[in-house]
N, C-alpha and C. Protein backbone atom coordinates (compact mmCIF):
# COMPACT_ATOMS: atom_id res chain seq x y z
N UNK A 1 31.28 -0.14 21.82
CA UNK A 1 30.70 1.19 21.70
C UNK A 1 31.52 1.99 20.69
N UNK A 2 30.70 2.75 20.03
CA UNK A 2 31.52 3.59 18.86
C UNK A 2 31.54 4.86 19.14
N UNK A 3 32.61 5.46 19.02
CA UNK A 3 32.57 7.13 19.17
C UNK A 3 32.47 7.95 18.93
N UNK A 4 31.57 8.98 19.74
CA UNK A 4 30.62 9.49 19.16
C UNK A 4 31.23 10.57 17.75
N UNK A 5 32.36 10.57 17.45
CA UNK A 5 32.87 11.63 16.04
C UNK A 5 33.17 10.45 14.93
N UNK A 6 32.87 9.33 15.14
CA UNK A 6 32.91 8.56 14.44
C UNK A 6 31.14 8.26 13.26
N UNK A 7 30.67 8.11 14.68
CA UNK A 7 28.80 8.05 14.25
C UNK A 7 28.46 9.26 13.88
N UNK A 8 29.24 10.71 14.15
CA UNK A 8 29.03 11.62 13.20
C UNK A 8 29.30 11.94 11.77
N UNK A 9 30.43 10.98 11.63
CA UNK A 9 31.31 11.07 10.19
C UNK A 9 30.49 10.11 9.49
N UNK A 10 29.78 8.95 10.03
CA UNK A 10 29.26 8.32 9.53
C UNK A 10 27.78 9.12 8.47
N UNK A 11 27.36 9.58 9.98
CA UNK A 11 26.33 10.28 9.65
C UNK A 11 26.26 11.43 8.41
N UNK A 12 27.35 12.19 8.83
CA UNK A 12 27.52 13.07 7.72
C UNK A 12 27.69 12.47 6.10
N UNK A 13 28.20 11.09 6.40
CA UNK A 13 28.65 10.45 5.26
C UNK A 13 27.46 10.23 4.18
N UNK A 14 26.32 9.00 5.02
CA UNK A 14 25.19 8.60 4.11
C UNK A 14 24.14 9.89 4.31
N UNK A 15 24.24 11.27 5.07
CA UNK A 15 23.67 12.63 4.46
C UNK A 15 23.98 12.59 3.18
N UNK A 16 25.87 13.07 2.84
CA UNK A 16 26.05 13.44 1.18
C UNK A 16 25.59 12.38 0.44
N UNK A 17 25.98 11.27 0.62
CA UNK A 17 25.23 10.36 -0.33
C UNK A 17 23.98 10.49 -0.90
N UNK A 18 23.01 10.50 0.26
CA UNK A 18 21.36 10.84 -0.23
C UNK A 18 21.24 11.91 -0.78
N UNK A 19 22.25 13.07 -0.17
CA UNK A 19 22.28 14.21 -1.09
C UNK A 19 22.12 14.22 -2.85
N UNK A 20 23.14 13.15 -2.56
CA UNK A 20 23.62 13.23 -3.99
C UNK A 20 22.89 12.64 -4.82
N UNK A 21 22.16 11.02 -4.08
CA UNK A 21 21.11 11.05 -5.02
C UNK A 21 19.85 11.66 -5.28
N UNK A 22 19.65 12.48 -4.21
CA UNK A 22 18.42 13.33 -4.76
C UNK A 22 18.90 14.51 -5.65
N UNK A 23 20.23 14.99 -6.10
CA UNK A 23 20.35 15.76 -6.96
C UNK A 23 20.40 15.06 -8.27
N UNK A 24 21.12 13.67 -8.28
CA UNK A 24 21.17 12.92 -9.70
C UNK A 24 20.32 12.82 -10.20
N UNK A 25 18.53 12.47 -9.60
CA UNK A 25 17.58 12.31 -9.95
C UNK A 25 16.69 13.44 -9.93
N UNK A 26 16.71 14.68 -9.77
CA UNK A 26 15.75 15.43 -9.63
C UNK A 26 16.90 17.10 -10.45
N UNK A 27 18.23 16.89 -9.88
CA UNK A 27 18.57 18.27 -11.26
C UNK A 27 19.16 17.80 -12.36
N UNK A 28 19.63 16.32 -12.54
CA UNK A 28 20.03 16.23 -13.55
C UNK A 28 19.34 15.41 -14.33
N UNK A 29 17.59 14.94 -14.18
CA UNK A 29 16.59 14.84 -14.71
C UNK A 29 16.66 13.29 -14.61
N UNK A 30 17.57 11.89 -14.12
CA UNK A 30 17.20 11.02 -14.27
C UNK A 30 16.29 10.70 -13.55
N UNK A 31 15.42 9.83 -14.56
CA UNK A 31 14.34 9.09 -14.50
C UNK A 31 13.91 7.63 -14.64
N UNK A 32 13.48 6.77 -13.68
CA UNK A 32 13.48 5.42 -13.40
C UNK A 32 12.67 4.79 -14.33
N UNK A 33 13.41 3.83 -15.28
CA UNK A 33 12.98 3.29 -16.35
C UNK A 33 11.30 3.12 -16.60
N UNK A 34 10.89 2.89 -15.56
CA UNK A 34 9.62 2.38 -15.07
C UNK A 34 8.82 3.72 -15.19
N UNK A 35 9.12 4.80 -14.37
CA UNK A 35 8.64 6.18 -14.59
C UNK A 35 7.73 6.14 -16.13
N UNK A 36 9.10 6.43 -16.79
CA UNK A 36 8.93 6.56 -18.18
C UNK A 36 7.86 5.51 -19.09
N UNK A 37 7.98 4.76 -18.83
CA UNK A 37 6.98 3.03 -19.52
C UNK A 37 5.67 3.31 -18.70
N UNK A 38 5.63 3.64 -17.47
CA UNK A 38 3.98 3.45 -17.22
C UNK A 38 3.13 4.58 -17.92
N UNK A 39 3.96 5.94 -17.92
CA UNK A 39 3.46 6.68 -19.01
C UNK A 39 2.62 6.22 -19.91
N UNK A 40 3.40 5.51 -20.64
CA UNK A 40 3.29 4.62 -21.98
C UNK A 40 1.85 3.63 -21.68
N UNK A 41 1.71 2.88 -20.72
CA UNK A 41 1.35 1.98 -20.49
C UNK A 41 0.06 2.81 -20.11
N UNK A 42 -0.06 3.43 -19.38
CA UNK A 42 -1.39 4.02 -19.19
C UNK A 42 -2.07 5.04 -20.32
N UNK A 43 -1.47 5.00 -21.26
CA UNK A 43 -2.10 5.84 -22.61
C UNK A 43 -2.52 4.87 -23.38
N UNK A 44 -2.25 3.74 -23.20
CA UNK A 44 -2.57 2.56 -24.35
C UNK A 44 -3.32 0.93 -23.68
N UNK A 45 -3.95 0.18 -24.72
CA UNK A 45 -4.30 -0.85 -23.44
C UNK A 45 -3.22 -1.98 -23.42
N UNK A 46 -2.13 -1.85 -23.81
CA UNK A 46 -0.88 -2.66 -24.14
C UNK A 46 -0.96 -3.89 -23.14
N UNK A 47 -1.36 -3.41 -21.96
CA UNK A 47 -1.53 -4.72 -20.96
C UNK A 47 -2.49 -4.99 -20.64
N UNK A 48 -3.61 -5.03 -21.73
CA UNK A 48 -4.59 -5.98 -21.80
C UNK A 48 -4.32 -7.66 -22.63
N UNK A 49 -3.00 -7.72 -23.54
CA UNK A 49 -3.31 -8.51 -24.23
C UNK A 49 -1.92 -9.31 -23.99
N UNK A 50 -2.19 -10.68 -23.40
CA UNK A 50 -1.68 -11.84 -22.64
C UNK A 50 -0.36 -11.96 -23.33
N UNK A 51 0.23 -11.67 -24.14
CA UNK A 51 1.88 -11.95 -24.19
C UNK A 51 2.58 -10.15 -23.66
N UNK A 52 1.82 -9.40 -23.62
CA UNK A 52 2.23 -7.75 -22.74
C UNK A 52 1.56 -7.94 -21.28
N UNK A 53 1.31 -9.26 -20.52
CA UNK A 53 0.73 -9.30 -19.40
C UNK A 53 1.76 -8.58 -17.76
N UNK A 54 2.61 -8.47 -18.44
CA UNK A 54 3.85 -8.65 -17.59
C UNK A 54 4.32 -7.20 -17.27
N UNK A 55 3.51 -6.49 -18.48
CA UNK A 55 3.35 -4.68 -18.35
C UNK A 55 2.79 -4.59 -17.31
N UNK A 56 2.88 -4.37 -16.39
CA UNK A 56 2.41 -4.07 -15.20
C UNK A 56 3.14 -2.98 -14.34
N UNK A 57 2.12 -1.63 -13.41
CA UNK A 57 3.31 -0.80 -13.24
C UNK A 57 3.16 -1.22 -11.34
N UNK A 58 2.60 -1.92 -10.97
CA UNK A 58 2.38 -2.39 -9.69
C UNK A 58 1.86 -3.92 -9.64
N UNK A 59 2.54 -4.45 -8.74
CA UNK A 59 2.18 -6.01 -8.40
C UNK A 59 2.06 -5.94 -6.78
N UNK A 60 1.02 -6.45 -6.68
CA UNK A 60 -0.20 -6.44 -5.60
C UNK A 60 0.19 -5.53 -4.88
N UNK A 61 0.03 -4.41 -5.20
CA UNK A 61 0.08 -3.05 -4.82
C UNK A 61 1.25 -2.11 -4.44
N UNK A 62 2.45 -2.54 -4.86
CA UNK A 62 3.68 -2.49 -5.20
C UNK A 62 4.19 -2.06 -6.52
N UNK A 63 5.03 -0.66 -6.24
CA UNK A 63 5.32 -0.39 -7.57
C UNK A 63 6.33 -1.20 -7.89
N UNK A 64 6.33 -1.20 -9.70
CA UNK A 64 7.68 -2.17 -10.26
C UNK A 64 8.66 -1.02 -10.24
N UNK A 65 9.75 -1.76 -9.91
CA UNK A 65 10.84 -1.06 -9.84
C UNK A 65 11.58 -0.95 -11.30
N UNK A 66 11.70 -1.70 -11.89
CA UNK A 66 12.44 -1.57 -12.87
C UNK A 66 11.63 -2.64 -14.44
N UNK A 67 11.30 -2.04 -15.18
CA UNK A 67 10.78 -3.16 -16.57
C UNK A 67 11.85 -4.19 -17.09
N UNK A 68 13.11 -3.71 -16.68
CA UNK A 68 14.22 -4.37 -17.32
C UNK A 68 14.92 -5.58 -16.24
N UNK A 69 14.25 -5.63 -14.88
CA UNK A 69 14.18 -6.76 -14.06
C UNK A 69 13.52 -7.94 -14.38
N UNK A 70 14.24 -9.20 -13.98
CA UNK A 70 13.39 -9.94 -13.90
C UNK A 70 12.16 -10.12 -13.53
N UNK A 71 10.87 -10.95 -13.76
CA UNK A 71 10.96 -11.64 -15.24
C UNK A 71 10.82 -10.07 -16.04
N UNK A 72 11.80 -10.67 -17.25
CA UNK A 72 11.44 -9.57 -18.43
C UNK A 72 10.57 -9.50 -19.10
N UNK A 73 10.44 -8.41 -19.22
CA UNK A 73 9.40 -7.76 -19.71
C UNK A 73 9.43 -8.03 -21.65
N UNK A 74 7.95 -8.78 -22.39
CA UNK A 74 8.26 -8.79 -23.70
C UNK A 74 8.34 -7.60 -24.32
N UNK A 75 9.14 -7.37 -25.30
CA UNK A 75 9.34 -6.13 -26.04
C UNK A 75 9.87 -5.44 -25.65
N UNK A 76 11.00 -5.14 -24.49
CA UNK A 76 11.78 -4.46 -24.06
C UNK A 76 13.12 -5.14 -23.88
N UNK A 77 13.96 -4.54 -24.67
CA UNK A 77 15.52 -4.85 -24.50
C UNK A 77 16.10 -3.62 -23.24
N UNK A 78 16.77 -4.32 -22.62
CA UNK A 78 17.77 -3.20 -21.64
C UNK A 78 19.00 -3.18 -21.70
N UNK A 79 19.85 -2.29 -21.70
CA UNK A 79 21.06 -2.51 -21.37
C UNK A 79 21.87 -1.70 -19.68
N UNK A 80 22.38 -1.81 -19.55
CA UNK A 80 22.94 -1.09 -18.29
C UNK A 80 24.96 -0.53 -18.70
N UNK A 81 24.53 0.57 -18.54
CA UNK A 81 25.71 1.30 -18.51
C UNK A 81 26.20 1.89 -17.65
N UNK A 82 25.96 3.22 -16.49
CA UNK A 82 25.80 3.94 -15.58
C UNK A 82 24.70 3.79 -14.41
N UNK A 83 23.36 3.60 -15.30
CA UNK A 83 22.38 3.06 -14.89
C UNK A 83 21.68 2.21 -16.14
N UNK A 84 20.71 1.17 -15.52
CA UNK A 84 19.76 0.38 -16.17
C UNK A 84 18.64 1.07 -17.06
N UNK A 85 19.05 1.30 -18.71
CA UNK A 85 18.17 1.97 -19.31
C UNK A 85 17.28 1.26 -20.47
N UNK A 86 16.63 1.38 -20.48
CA UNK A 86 15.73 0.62 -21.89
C UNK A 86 16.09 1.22 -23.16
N UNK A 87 16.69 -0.05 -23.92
CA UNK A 87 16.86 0.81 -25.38
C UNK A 87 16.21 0.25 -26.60
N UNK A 88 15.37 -0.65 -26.42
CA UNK A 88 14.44 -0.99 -27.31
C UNK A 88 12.83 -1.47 -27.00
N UNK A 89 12.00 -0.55 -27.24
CA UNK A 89 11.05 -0.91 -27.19
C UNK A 89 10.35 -1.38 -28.66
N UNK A 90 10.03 -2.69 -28.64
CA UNK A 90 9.38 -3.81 -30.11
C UNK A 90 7.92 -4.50 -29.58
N UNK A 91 6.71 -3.33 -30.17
CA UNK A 91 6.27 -4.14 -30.04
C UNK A 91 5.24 -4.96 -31.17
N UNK A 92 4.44 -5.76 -30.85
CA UNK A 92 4.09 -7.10 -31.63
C UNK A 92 3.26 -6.30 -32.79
N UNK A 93 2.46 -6.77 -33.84
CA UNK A 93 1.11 -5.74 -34.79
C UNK A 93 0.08 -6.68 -33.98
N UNK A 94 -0.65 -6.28 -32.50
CA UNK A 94 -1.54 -6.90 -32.14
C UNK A 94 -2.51 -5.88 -31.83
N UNK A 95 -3.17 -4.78 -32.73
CA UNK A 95 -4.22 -4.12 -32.48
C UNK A 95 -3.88 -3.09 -31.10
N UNK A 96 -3.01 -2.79 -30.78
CA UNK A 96 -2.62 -2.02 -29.62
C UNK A 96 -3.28 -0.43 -29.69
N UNK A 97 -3.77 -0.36 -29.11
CA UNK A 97 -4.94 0.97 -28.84
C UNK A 97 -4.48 2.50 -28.23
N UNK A 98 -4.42 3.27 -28.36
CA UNK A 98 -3.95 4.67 -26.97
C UNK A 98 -3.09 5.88 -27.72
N UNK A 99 -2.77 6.24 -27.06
CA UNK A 99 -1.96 7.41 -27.97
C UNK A 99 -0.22 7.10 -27.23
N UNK A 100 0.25 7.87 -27.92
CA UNK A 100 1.92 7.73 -27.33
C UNK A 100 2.25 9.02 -26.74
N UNK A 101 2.74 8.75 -25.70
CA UNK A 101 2.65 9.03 -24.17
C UNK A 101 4.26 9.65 -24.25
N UNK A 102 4.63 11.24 -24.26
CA UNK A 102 5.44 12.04 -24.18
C UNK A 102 6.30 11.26 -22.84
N UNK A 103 6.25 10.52 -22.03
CA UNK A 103 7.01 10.13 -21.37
C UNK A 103 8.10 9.33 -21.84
N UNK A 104 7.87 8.87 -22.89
CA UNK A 104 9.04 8.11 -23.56
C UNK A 104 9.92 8.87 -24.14
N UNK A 105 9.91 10.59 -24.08
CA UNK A 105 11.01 10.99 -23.77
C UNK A 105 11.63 10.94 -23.06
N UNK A 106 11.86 10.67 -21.55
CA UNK A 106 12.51 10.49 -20.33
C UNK A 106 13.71 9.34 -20.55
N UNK A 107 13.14 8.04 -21.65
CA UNK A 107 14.18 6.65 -22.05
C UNK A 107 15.13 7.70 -22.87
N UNK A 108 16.09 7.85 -22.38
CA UNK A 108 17.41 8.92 -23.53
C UNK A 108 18.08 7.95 -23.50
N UNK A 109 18.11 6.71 -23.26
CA UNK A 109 18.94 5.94 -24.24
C UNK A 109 18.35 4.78 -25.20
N UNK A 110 16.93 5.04 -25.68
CA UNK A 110 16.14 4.05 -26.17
C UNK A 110 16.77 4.79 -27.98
N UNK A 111 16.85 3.23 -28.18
CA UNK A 111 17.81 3.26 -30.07
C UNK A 111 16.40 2.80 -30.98
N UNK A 112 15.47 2.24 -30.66
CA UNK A 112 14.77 1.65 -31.03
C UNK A 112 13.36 1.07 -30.97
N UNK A 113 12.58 2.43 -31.60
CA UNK A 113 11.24 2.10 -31.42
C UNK A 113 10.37 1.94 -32.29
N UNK A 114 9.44 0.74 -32.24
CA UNK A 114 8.78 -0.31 -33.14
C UNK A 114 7.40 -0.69 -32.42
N UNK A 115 6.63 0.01 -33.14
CA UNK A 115 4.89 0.33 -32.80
C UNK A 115 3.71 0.13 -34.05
N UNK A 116 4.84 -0.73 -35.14
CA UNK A 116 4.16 -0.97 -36.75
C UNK A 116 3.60 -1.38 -36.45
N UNK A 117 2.10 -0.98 -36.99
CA UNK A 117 0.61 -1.97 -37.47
C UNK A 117 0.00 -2.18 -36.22
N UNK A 118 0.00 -1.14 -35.50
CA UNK A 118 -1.30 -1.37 -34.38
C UNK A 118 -1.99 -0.56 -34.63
N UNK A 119 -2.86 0.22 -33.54
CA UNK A 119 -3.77 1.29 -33.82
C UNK A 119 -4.08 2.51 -33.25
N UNK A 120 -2.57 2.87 -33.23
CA UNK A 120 -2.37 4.22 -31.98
C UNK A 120 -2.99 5.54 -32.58
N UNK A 121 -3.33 6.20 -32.03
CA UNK A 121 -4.03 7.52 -32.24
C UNK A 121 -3.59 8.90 -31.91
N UNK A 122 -3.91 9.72 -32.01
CA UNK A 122 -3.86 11.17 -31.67
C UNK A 122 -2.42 11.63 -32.70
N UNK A 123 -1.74 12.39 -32.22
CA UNK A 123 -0.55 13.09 -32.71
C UNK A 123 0.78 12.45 -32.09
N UNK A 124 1.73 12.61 -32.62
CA UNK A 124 3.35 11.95 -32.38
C UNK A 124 3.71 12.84 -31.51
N UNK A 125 4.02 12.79 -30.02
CA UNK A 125 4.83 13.79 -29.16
C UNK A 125 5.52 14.83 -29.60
N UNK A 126 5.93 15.93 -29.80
CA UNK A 126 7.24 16.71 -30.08
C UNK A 126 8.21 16.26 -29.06
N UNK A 127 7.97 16.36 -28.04
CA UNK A 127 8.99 15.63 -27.14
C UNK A 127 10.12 14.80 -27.34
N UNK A 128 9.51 13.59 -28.47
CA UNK A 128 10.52 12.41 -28.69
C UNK A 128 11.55 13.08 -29.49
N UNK A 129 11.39 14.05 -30.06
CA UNK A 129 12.48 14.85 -30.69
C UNK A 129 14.16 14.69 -29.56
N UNK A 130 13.52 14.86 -28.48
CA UNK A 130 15.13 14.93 -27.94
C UNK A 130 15.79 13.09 -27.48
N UNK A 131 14.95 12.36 -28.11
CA UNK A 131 15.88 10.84 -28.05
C UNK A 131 17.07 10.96 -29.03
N UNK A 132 18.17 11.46 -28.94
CA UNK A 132 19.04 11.55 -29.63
C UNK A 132 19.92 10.25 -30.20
N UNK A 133 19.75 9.58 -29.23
CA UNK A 133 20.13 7.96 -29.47
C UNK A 133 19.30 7.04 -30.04
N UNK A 134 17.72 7.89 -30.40
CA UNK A 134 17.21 7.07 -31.60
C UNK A 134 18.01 6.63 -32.77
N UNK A 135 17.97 5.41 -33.57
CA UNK A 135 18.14 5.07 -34.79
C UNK A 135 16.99 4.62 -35.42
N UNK A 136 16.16 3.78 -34.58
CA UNK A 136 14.86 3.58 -35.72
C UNK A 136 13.85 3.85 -34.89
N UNK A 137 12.99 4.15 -35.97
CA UNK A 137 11.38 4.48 -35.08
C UNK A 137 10.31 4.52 -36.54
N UNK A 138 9.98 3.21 -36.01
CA UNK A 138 9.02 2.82 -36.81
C UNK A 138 7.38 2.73 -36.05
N UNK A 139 6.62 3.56 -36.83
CA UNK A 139 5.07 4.19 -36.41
C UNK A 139 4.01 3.62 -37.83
N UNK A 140 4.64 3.35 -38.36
CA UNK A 140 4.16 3.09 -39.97
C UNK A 140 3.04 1.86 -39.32
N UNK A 141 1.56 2.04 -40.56
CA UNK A 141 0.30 1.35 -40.07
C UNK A 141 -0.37 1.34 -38.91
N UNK A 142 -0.56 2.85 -38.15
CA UNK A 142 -1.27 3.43 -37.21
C UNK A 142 -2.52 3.71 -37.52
N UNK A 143 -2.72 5.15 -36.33
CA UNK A 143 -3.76 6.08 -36.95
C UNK A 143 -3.21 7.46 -36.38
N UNK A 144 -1.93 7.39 -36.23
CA UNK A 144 -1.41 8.74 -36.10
C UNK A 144 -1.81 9.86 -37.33
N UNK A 145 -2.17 11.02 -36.75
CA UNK A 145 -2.80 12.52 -37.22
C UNK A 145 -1.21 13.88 -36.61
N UNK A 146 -2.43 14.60 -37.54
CA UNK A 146 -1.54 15.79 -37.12
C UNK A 146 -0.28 15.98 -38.04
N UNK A 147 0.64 16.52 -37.00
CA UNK A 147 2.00 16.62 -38.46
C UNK A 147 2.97 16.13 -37.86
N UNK A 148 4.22 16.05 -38.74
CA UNK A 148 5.50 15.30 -37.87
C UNK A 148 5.64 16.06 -37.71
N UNK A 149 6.60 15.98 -35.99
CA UNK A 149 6.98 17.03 -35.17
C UNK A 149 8.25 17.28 -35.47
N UNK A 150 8.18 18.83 -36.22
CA UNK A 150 9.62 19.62 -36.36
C UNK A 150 10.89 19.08 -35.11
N UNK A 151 10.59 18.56 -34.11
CA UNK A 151 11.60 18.30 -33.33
C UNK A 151 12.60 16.74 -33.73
N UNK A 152 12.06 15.89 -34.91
CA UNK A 152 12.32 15.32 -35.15
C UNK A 152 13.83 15.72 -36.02
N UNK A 153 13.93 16.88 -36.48
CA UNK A 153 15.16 17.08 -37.11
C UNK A 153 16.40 17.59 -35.97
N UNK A 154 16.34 16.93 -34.60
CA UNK A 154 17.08 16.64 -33.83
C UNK A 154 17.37 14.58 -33.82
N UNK A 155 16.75 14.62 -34.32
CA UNK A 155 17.42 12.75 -34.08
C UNK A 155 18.38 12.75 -34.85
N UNK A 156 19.86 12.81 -34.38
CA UNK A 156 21.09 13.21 -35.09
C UNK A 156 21.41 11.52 -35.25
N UNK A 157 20.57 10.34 -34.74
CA UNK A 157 21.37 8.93 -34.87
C UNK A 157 20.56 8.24 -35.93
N UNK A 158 19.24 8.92 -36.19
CA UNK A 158 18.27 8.16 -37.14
C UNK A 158 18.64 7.36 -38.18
N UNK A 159 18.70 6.25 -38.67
CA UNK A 159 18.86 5.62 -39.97
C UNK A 159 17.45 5.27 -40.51
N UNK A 160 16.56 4.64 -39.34
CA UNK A 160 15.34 4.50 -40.17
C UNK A 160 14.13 4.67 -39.86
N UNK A 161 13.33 5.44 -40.52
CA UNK A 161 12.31 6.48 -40.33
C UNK A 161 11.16 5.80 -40.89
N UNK A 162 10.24 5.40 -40.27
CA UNK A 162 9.03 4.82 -41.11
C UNK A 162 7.18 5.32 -40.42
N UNK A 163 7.35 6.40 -41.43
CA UNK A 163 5.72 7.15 -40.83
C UNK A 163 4.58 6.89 -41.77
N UNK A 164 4.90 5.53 -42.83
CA UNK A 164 4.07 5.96 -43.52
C UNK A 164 2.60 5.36 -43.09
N UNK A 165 1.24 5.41 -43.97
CA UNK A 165 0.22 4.26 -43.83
C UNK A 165 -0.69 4.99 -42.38
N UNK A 166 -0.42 6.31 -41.74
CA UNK A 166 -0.96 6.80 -41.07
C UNK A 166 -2.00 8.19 -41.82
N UNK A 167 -2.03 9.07 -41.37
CA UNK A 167 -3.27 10.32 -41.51
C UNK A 167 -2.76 11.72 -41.40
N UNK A 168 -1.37 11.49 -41.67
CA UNK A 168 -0.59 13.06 -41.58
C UNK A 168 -0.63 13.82 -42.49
């Protein structure tokens, strides 16, 4: 038998804990890799086409927990530092359809995004402006409209910028 100021200390213990992770995730804005990608995934038909089959944001009625879990996911590199973050999204020139989905601001540690020669539409987020750990972001051979978003002169890591072959 355990006593009872013991099962209180306990108690009090995994309280702060949960505390704490509901403040990590909700005031200091992290967001579960997956969060961010189904965004993505539901603006576009990316997982209609059999080598992106694996895009999936639920398996048999189960959310995915993580894109950067096994099996991996094609076109997504992860790394893990603090937490498990996606820092490259590559994907294939296979006719990919939808618009791009302001949630891929939430990946703040994605270096690398590569969406050449499909057939995305509408306007470029302002949002992605705050990936500060971008270096490349290549959009070039879309059907992106509209204008580049002034927030882009926050990507303080950019080396390579490729918008061209779109409708801006």
């Amino acid at each position: 038998i355990v006593p009872k100021i013991v099962m209180k200390t306990i108690t009090h213990f995994m309280l702060a804990v949960c505390i704490y992770c509901l403040c990590s995730v909700y005031v200091l804005g992290i967001v579960e890799p997956s969060d961010a990608i189904c965004g993505f995934i539901a603006a576009t038909n990316v997982a209609s086409f059999s080598m992106y089959s694996m895009w999936e944001c639920t398996v048999n009625g189960s959310p995915v927990t993580n894109p950067c879990d096994a099996p991996h996911w094609i076109g997504i590199d992860c790394t893990t530092y603090e937490f498990v973050e996606i820092t490259v999204i590559n994907l294939l020139p296979v006719a990919i359809e939808g618009t791009l989905s302001p949630s891929l601001a939430n990946l703040t540690e994605l270096q690398v995004l590569s969406l050449t020669n499909n057939s995305f539409t509408g306007t470029i987020p302002n949002e992605l402006g705050v990936l500060t750990n971008l270096v490349s972001l290549s959009v070039n051979s879309n059907k992106f409209s509209g204008s580049i978003p002034g927030s882009f002169g926050s990507l303080v890591s950019i080396s390579g910028l490729l918008l061209d072959e779109n409708m801006f």
